[in-house]
C-alpha atoms as a PDB file:
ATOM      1  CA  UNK A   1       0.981  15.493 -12.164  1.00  0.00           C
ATOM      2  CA  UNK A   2      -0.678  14.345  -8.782  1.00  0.00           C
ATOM      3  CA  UNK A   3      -2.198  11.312  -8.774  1.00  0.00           C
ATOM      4  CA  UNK A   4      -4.746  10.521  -7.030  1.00  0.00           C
ATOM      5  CA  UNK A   5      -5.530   7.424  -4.585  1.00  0.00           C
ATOM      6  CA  UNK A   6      -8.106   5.304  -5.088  1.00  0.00           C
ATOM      7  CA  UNK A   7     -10.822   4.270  -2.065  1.00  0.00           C
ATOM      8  CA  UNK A   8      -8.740   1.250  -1.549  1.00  0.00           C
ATOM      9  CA  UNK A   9      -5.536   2.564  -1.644  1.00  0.00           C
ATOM     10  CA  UNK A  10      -7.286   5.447   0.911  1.00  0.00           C
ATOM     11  CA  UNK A  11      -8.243   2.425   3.218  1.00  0.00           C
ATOM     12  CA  UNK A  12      -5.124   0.842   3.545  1.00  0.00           C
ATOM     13  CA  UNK A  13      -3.141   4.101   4.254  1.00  0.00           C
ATOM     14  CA  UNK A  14      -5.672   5.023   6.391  1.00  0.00           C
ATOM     15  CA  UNK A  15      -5.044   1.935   8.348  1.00  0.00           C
ATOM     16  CA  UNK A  16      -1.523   2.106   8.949  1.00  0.00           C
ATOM     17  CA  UNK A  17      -1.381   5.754   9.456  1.00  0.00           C
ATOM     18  CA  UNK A  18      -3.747   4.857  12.633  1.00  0.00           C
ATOM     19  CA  UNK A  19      -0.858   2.144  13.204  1.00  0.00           C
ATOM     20  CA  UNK A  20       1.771   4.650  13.012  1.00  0.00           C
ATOM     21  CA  UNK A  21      -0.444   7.282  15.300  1.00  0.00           C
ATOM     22  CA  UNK A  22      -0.960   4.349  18.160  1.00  0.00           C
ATOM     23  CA  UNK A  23       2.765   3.584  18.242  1.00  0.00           C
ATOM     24  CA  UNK A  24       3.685   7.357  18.003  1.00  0.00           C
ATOM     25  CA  UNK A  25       6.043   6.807  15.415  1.00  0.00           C
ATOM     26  CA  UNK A  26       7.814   9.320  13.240  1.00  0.00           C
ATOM     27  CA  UNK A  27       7.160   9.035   9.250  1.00  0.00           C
ATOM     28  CA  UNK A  28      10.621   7.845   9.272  1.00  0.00           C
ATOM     29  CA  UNK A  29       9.960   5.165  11.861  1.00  0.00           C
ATOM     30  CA  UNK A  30       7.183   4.032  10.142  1.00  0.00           C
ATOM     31  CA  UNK A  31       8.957   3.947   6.485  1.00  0.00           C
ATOM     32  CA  UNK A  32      11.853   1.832   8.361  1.00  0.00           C
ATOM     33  CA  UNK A  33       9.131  -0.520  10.060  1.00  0.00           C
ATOM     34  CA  UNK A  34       7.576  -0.836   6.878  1.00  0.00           C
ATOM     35  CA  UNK A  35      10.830  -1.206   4.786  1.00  0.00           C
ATOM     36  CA  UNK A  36      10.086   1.695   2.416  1.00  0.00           C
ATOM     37  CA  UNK A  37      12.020   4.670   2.256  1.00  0.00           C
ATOM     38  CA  UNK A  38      10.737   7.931   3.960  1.00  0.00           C
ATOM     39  CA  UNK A  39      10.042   9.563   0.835  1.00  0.00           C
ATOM     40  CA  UNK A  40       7.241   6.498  -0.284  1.00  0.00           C
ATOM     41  CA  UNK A  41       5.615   6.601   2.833  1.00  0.00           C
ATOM     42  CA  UNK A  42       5.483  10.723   2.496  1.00  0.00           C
ATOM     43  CA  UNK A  43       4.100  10.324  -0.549  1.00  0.00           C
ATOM     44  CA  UNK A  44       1.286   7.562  -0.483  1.00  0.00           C
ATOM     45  CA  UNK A  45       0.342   9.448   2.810  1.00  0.00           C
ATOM     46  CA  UNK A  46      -0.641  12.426   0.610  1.00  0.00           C
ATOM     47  CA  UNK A  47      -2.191  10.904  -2.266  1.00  0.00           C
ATOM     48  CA  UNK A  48       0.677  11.825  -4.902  1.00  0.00           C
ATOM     49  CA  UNK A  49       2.227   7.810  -4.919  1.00  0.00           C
ATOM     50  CA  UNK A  50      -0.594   4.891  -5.734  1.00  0.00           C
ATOM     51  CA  UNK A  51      -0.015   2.004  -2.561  1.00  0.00           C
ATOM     52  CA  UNK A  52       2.308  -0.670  -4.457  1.00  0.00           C
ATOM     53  CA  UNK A  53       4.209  -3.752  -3.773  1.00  0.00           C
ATOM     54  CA  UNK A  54       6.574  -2.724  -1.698  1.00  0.00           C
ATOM     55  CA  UNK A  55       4.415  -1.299   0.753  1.00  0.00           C
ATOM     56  CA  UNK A  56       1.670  -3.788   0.888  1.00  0.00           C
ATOM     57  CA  UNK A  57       4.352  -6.510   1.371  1.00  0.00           C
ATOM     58  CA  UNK A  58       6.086  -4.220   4.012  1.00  0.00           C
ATOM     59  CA  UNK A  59       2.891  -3.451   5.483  1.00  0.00           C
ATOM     60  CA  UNK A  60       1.771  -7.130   6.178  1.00  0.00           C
ATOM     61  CA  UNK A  61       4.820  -8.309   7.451  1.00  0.00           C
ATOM     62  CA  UNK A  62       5.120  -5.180   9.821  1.00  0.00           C
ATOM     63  CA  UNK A  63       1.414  -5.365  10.927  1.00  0.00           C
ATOM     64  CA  UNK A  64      -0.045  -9.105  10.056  1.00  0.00           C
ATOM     65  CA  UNK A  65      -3.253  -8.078  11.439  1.00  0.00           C
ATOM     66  CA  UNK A  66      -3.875  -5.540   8.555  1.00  0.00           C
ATOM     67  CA  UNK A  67      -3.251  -9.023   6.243  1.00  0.00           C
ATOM     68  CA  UNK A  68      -7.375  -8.894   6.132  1.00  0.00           C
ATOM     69  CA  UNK A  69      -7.555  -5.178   4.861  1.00  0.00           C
ATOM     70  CA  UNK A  70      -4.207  -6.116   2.073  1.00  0.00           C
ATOM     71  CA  UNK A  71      -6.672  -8.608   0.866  1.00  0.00           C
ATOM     72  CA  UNK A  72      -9.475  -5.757   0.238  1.00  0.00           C
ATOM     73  CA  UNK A  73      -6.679  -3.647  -1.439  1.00  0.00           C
ATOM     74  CA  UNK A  74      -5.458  -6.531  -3.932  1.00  0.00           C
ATOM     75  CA  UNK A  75      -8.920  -7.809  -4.980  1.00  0.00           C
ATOM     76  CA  UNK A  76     -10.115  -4.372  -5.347  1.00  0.00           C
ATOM     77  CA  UNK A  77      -6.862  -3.980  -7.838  1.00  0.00           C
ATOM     78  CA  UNK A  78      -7.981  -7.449 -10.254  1.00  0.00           C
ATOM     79  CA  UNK A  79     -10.303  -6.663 -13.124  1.00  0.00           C
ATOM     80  CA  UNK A  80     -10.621  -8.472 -16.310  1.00  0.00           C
ATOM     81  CA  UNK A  81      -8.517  -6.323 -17.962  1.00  0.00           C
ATOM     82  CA  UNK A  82      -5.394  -6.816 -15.671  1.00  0.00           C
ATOM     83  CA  UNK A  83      -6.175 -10.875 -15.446  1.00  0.00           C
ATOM     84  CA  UNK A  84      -5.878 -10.644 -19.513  1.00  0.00           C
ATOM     85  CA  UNK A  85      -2.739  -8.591 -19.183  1.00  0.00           C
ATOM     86  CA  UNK A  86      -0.855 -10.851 -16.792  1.00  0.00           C
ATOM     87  CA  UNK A  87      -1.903 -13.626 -18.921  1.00  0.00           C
ATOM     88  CA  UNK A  88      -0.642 -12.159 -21.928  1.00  0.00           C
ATOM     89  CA  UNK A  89       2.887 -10.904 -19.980  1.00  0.00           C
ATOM     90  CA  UNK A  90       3.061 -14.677 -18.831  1.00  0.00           C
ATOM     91  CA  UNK A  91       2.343 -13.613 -15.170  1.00  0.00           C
ATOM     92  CA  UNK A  92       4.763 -10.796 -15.074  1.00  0.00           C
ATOM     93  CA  UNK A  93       3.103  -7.139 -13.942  1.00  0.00           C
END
């Protein structure tokens, strides 16, 4: 079942795909730059993997200018509901 990205998640793959573009990287020297396998970045890129952890964290450390835009992506991710359910997991996702 494809899954598809949210406006956020859209955003911040939009953003480092123009990274990867102005460094004229390959997918797989972007998924090694970001510390993701080749196969995550392939995916998120077309919509079929939600942006997670690993790639945010990845992201920021690779491109600390895009720290502003990781921001966007996480608040855009915290409702009530997932406040209550972090609570309730004792701060464990």
């Amino acid at each position: 079942m494809k899954r598809h990205a949210t406006v956020a998640d859209s955003e911040l793959v939009q953003a480092l795909e123009r990274e990867q573009i102005a460094h004229g990287w390959s997918d797989q020297q972007m998924a090694e730059h970001l510390r993701i396998s080749r196969t995550l970045w392939s995916l998120t890129r077309r919509n079929e993997r939600h942006v997670g952890g690993r790639l945010i964290k990845g992201a920021v450390e690779a491109f600390p200018l895009l720290g502003p835009q990781a921001l966007i992506f996480l608040q855009s991710k915290v409702t009530p509901r997932t406040v209550v359910a972090a609570h309730s997991n004792g701060g464990a996702e």
